[in-house]
C-alpha atoms as a PDB file:
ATOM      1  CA  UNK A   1       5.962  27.888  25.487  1.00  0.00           C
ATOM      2  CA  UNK A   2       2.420  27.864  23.687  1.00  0.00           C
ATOM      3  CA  UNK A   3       0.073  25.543  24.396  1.00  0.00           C
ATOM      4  CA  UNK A   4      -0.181  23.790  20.973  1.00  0.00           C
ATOM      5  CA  UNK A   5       3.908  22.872  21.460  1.00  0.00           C
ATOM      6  CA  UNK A   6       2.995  21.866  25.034  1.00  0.00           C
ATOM      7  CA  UNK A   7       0.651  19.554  23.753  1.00  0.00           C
ATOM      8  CA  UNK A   8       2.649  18.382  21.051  1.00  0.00           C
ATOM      9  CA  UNK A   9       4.986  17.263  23.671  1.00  0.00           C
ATOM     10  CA  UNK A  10       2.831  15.627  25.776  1.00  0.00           C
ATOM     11  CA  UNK A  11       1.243  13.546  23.248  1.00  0.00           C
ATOM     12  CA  UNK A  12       4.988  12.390  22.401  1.00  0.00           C
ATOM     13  CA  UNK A  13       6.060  11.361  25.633  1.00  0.00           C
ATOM     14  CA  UNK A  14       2.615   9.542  26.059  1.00  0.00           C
ATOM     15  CA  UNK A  15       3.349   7.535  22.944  1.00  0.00           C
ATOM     16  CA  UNK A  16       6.516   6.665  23.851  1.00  0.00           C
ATOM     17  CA  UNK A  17       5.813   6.042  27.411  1.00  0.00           C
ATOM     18  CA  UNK A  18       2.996   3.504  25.649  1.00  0.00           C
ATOM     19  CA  UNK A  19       5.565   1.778  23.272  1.00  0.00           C
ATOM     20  CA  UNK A  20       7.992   1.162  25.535  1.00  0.00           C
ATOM     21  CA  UNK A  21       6.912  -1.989  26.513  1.00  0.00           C
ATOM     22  CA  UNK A  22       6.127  -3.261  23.204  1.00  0.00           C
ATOM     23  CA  UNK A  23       9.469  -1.919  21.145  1.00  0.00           C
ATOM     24  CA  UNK A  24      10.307  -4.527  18.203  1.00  0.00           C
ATOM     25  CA  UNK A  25      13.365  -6.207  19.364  1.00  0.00           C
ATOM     26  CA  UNK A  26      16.573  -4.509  18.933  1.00  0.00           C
ATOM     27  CA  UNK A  27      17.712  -7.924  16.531  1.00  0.00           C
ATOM     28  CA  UNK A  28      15.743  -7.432  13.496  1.00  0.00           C
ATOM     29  CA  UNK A  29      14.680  -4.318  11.532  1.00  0.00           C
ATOM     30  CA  UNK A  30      11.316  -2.845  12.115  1.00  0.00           C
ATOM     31  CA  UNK A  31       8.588  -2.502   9.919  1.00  0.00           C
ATOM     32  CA  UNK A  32       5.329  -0.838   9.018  1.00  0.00           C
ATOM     33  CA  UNK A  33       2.952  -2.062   6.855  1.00  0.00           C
ATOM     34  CA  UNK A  34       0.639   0.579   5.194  1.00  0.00           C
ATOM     35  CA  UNK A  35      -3.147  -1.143   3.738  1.00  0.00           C
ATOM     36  CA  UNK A  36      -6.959  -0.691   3.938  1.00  0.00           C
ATOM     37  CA  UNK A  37      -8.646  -3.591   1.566  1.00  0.00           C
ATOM     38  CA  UNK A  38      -8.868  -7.231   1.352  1.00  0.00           C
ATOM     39  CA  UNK A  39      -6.121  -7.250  -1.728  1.00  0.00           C
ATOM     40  CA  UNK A  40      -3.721  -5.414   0.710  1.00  0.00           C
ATOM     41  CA  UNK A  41      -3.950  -8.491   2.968  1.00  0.00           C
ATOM     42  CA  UNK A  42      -2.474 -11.013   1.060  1.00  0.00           C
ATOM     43  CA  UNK A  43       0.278  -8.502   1.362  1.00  0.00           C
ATOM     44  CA  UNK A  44       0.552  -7.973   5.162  1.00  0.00           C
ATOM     45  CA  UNK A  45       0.500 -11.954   5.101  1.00  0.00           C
ATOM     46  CA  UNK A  46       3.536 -13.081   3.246  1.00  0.00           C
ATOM     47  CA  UNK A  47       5.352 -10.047   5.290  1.00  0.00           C
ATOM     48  CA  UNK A  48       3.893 -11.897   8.834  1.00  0.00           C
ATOM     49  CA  UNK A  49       5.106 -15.328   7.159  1.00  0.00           C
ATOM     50  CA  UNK A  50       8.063 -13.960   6.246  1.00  0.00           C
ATOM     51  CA  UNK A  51       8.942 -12.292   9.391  1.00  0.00           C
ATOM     52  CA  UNK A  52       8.953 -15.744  11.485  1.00  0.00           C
ATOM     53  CA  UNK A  53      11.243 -17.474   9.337  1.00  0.00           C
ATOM     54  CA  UNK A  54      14.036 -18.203  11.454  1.00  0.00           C
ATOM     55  CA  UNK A  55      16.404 -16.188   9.138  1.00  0.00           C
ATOM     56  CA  UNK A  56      14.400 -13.479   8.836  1.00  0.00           C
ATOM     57  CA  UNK A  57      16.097 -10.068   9.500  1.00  0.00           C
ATOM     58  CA  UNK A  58      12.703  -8.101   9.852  1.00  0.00           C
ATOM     59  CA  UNK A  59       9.890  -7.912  11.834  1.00  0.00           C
ATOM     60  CA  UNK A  60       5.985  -6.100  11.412  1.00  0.00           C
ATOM     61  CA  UNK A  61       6.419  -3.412  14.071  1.00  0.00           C
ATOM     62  CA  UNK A  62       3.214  -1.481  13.417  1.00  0.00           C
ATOM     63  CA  UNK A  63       0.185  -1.370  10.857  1.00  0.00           C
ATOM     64  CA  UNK A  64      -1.414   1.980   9.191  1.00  0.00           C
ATOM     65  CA  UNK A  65      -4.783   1.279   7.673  1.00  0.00           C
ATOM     66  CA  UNK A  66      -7.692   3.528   7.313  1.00  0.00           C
ATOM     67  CA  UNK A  67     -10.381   4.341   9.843  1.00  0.00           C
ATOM     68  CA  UNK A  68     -13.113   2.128  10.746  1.00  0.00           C
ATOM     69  CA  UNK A  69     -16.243   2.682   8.180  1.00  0.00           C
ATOM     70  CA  UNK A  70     -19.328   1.378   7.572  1.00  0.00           C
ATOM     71  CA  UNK A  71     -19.667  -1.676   6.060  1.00  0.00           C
ATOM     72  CA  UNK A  72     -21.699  -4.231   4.380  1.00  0.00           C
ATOM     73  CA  UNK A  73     -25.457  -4.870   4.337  1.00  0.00           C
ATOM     74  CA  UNK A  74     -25.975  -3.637   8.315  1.00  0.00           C
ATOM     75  CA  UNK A  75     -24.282  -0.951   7.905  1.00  0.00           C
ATOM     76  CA  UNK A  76     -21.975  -1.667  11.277  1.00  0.00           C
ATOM     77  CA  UNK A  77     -18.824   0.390  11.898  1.00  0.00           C
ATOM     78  CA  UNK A  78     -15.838  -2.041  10.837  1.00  0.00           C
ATOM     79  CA  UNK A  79     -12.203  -1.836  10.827  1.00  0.00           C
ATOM     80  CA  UNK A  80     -10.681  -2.359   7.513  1.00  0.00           C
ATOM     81  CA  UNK A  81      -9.976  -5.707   6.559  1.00  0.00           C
ATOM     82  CA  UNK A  82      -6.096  -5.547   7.365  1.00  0.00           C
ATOM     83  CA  UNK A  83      -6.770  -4.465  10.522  1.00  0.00           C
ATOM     84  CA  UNK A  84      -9.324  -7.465  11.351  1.00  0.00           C
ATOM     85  CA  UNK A  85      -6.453  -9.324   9.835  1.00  0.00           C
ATOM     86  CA  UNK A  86      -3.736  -8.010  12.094  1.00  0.00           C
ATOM     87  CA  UNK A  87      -6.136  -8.578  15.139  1.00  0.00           C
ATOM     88  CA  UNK A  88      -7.037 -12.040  14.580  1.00  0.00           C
ATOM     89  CA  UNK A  89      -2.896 -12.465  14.133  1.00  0.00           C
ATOM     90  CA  UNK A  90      -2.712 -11.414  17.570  1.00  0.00           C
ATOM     91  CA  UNK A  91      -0.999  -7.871  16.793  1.00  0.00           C
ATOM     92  CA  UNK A  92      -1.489  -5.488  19.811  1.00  0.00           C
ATOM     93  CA  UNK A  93      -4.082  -3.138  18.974  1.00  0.00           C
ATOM     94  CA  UNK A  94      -2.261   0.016  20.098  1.00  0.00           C
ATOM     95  CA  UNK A  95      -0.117  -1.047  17.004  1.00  0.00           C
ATOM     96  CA  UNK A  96      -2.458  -0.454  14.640  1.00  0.00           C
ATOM     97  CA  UNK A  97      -3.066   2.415  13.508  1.00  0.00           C
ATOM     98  CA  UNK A  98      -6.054   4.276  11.913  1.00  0.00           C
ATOM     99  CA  UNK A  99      -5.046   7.758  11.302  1.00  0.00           C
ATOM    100  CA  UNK A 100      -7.555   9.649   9.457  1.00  0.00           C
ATOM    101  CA  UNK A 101      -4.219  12.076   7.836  1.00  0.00           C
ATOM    102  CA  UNK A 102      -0.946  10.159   7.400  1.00  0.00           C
ATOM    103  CA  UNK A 103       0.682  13.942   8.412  1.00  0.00           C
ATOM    104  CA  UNK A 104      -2.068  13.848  11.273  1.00  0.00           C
ATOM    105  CA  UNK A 105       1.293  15.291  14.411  1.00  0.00           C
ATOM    106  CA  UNK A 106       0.435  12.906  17.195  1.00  0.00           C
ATOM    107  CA  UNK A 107       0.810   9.503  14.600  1.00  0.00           C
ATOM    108  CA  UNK A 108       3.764  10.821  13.207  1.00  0.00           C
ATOM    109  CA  UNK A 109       5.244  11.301  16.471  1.00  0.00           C
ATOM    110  CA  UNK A 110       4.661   7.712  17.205  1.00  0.00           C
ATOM    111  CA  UNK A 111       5.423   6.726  13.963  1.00  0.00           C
ATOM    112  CA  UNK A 112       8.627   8.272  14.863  1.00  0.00           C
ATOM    113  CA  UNK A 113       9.155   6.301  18.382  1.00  0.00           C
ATOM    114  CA  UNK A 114       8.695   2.851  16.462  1.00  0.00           C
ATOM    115  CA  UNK A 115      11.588   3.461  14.235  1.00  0.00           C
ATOM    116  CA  UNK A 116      11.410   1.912  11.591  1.00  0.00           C
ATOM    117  CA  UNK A 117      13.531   1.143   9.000  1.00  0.00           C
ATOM    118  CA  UNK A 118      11.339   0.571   5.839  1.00  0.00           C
ATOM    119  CA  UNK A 119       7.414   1.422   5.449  1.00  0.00           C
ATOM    120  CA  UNK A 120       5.978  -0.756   2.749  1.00  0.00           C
ATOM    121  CA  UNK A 121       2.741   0.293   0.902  1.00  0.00           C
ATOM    122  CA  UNK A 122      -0.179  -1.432  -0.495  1.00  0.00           C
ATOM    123  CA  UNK A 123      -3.738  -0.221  -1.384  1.00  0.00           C
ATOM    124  CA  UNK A 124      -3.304   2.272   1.772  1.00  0.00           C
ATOM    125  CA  UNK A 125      -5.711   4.793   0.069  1.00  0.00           C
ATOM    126  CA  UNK A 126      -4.230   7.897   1.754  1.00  0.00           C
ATOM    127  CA  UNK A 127      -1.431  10.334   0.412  1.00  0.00           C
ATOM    128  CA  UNK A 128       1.606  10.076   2.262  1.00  0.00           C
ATOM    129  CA  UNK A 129       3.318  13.660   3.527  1.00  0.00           C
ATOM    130  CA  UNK A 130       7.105  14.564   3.064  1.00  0.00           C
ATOM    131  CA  UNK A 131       7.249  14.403   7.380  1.00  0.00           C
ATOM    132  CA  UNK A 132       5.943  10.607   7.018  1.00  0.00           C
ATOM    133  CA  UNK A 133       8.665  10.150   4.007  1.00  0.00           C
ATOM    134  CA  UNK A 134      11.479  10.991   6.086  1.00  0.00           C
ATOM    135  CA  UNK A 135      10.956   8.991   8.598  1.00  0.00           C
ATOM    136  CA  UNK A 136      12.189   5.096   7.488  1.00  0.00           C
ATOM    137  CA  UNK A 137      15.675   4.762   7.185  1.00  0.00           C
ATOM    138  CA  UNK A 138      15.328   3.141   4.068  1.00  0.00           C
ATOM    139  CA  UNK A 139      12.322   4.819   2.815  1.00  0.00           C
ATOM    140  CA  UNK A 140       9.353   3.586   1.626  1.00  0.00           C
ATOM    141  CA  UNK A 141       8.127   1.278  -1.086  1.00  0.00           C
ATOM    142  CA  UNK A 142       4.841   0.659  -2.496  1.00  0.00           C
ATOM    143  CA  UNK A 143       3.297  -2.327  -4.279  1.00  0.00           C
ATOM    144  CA  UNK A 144       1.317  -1.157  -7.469  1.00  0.00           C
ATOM    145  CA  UNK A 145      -0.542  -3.044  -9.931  1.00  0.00           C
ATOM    146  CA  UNK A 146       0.455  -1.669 -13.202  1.00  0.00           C
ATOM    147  CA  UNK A 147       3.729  -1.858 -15.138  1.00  0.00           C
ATOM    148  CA  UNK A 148       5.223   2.090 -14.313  1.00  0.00           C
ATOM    149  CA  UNK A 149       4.916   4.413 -15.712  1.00  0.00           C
ATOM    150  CA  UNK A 150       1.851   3.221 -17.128  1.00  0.00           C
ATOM    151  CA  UNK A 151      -1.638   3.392 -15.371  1.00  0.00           C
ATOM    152  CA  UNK A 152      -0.387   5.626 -12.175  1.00  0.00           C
ATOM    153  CA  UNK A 153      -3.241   6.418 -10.030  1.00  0.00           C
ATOM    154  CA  UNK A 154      -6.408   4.849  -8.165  1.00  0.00           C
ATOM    155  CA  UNK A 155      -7.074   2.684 -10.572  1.00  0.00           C
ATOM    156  CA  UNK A 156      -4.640   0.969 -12.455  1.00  0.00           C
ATOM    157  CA  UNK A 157      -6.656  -2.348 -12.750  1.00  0.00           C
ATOM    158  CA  UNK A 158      -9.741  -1.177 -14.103  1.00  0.00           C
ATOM    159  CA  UNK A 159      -8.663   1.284 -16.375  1.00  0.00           C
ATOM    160  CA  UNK A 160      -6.007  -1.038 -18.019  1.00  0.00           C
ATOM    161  CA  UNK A 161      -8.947  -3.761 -18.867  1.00  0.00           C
ATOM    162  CA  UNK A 162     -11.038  -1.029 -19.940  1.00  0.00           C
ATOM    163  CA  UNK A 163      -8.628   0.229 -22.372  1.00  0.00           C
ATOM    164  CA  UNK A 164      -7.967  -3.570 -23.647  1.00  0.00           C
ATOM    165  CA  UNK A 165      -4.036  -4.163 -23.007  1.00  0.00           C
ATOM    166  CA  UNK A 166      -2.940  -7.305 -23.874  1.00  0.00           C
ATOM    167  CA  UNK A 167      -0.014  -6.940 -21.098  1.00  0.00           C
ATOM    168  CA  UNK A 168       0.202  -5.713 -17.566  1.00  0.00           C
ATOM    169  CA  UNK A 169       1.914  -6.274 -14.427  1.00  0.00           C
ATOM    170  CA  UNK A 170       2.978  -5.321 -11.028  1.00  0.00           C
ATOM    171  CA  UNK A 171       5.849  -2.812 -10.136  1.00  0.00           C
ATOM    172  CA  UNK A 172       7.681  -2.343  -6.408  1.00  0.00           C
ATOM    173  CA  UNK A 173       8.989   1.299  -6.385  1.00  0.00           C
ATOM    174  CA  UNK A 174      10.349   4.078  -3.823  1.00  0.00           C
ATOM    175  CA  UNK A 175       7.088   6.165  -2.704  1.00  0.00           C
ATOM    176  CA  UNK A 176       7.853   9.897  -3.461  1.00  0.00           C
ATOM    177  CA  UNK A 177       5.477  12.616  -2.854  1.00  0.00           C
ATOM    178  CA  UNK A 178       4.322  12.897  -6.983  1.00  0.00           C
ATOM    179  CA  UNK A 179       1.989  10.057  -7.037  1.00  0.00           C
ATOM    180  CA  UNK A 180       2.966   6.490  -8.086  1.00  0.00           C
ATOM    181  CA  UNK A 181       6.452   8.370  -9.474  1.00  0.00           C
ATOM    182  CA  UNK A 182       9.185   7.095  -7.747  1.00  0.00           C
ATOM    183  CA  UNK A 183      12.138   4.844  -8.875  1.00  0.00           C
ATOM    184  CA  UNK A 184      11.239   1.186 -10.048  1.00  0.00           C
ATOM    185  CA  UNK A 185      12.970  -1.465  -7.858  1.00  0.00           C
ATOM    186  CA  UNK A 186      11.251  -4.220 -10.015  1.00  0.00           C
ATOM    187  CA  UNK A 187       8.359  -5.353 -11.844  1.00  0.00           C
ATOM    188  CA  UNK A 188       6.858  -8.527 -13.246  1.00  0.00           C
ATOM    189  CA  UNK A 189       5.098  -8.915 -16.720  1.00  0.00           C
ATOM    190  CA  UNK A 190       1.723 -10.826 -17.144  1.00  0.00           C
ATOM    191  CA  UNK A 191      -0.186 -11.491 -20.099  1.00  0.00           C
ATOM    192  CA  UNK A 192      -3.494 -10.693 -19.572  1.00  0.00           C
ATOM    193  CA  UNK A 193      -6.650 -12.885 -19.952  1.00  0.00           C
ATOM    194  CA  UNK A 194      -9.354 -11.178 -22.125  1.00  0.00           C
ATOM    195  CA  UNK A 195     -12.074 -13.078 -20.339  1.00  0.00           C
ATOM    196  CA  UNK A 196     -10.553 -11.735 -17.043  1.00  0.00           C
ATOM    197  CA  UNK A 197     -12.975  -9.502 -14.581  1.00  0.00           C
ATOM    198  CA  UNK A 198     -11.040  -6.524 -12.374  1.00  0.00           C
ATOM    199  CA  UNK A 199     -11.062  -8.121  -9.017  1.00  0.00           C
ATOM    200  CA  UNK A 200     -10.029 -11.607  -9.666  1.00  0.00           C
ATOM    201  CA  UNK A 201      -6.392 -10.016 -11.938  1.00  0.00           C
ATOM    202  CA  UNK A 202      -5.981  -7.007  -9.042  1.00  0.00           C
ATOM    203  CA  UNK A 203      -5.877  -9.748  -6.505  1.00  0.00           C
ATOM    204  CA  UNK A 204      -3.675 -12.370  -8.650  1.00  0.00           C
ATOM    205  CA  UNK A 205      -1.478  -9.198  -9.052  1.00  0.00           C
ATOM    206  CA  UNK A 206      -1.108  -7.991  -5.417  1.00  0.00           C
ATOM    207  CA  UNK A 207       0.049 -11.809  -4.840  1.00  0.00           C
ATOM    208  CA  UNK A 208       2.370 -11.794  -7.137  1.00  0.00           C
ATOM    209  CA  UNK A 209       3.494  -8.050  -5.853  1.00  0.00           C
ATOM    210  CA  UNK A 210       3.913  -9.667  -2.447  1.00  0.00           C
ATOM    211  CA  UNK A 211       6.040 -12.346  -3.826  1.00  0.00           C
ATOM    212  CA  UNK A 212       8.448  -9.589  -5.728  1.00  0.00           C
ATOM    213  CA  UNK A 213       8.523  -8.029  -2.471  1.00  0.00           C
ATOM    214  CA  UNK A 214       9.851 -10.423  -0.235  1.00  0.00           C
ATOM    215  CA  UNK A 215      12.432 -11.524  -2.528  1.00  0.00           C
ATOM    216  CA  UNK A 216      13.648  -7.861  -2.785  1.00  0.00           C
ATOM    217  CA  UNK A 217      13.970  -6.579   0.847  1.00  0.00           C
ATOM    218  CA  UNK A 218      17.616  -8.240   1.348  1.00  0.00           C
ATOM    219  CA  UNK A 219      18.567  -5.718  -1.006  1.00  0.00           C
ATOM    220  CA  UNK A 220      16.258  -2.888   0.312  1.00  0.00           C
ATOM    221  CA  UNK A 221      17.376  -3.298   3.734  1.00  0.00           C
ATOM    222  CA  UNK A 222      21.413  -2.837   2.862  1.00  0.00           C
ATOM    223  CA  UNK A 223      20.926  -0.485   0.425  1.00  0.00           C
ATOM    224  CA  UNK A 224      21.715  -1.603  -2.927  1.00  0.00           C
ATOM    225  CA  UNK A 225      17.931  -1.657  -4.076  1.00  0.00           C
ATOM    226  CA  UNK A 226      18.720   2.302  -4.151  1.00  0.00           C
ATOM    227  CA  UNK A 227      21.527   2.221  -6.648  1.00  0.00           C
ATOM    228  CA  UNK A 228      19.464  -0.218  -8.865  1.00  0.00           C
ATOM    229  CA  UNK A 229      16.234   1.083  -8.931  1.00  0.00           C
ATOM    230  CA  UNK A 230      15.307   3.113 -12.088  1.00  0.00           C
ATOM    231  CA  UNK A 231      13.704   6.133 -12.435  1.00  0.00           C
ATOM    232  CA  UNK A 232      10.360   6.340 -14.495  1.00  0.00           C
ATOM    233  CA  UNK A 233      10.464   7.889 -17.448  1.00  0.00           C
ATOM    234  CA  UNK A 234       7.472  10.299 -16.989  1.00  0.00           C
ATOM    235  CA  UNK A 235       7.226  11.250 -20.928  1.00  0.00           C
ATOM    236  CA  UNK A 236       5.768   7.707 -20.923  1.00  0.00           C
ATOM    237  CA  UNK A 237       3.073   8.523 -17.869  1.00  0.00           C
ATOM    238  CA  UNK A 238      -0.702   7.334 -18.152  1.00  0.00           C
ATOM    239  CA  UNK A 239      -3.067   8.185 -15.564  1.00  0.00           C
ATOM    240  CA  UNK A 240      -5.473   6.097 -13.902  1.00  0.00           C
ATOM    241  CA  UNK A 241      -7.749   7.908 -12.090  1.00  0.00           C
ATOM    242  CA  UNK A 242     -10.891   6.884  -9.905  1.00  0.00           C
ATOM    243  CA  UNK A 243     -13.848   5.764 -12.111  1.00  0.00           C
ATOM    244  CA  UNK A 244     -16.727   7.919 -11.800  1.00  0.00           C
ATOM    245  CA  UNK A 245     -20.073   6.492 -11.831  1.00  0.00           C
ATOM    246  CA  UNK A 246     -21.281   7.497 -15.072  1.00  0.00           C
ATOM    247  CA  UNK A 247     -18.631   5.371 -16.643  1.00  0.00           C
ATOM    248  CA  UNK A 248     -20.557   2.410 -15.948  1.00  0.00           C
ATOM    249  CA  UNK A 249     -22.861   2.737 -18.253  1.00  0.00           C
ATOM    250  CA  UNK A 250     -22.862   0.443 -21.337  1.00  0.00           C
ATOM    251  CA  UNK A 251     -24.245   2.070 -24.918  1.00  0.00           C
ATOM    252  CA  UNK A 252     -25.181  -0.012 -27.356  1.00  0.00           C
ATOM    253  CA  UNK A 253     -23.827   2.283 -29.632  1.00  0.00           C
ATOM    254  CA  UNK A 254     -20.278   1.544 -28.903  1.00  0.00           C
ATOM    255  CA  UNK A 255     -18.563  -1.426 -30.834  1.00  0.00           C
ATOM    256  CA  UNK A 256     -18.923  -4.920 -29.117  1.00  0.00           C
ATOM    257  CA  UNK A 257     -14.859  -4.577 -27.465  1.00  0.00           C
ATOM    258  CA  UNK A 258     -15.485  -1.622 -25.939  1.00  0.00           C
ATOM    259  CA  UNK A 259     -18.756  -3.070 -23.752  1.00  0.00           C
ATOM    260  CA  UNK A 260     -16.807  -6.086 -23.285  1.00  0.00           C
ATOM    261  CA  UNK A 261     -13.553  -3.975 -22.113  1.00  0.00           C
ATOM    262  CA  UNK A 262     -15.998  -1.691 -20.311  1.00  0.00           C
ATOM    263  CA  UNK A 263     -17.647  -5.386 -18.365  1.00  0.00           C
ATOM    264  CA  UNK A 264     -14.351  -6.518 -17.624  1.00  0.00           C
ATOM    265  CA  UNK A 265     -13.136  -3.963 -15.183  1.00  0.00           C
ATOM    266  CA  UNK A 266     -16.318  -3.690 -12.889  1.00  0.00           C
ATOM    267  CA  UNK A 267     -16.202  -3.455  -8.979  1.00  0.00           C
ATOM    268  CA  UNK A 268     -13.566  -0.906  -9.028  1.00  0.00           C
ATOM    269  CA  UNK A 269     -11.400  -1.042  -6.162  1.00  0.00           C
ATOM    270  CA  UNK A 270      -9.560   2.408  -4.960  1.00  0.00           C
ATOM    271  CA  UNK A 271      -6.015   2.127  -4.778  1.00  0.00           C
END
């Protein structure tokens, strides 16, 4: 046996050995919440709130966010804010987890020891492997502020003010590994406010996403959200990709919407 498999192994049975004593309970359904930023806690909220109801059928088992960074003003090393927010709720901190790859071997092999039946998604900010797919029972679904097929990308928000749309939304669909492709479970339509400003309708949005959520995970967890869900149509596809700094310049040249659409969606937010 080499010694990459050997070590493989061990770093399995140390996970498990590790877990053992804080398994979900065998009574309701495990899950893992996947986000980085503050919109992604509003998110990992309702699912906490939801998880104590006393009919609940789910619980969080485990939280993937990204790796500590520097922060603010001073510069300290942080944890994202979903994983301050799973802290202060009193989460165990050996389940939370800050891989810097989602396909990095030793977290999947503890992703695999939690066992969880669904992985929801929001505003993770890291691409998600076919071995990480596999693993949920019932897959896993990700919260995304645009109406799909529309705006798929890092940034659905910004790029849908900057291109004026008088509509948007929110959409809950099946993660696959082409990005923001997979099969729509539901959405929610939203007129949009013209005076509106990129932060303030990505946050209303990811509130409203959690709501659409909750309500839909009865039918997630037996099954049926599979037969419903529809595929996009990808002839209809619009990218949203990260804005790059020169885009925030404003010319004077340009007609007065186009500043104003331009003003609208600043602080961009990766998704």
């Amino acid at each position: 046996m080499n010694s990459a498999l050997m070590l493989r192994r061990f770093i399995c049975f140390k996970a498990s050995a590790t877990l053992s004593s804080v398994a979900p309970s065998p009574k309701k359904k495990p899950l893992i919440f996947l986000g980085s930023p503050q919109v992604s806690v509003t998110v990992l909220e309702a699912l906490f709130d939801a998880s104590l109801k006393p009919n609940s059928s789910f619980e969080v088992a485990g939280i993937v966010t990204q790796p500590p960074a520097r922060r603010d003003r001073g510069k300290k090393v942080l944890p994202s804010p979903v994983a301050q927010y799973a802290l202060d709720k009193g989460l165990p901190s050996d389940l939370i987890f800050s891989p810097e790859k989602a396909g990095d071997e030793a977290f999947l092999c503890t992703l695999r020891d939690l066992q969880p039946e669904l992985c929801v998604t929001a505003a993770y900010g890291n691409i998600l492997p076919t071995k990480f797919l596999n693993i949920p029972v019932h897959g896993t679904v990700n919260i995304h502020p645009s109406l799909l097929p529309r705006y798929r990308g890092a940034a659905p928000v910004q790029r849908a003010l900057q291109d004026g749309v008088p509509e948007t939304g929110v959409s809950l669909a099946f993660t696959v590994r082409k990005l923001d492709a997979g099969p729509v479970i539901a959405s929610k339509r939203f007129q949009v406010d013209d005076q509106i400003k990129a932060p303030e309708l990505l946050s209303f949005l990811f509130s409203e996403g959690s709501k659409l959520l909750i309500s839909e995970l009865p039918s997630i967890f037996d099954g049926s959200a599979n037969s419903k869900a529809v595929p996009q149509d990808d002839s209809k596809a619009t990218l949203a990709p990260k804005m790059a700094p020169d885009e925030a310049w404003l010319s004077f040249d340009q007609e007065a919407f186009v500043l104003h659409n331009k003003d609208g969606r600043e602080h961009e937010q990766k998704l």
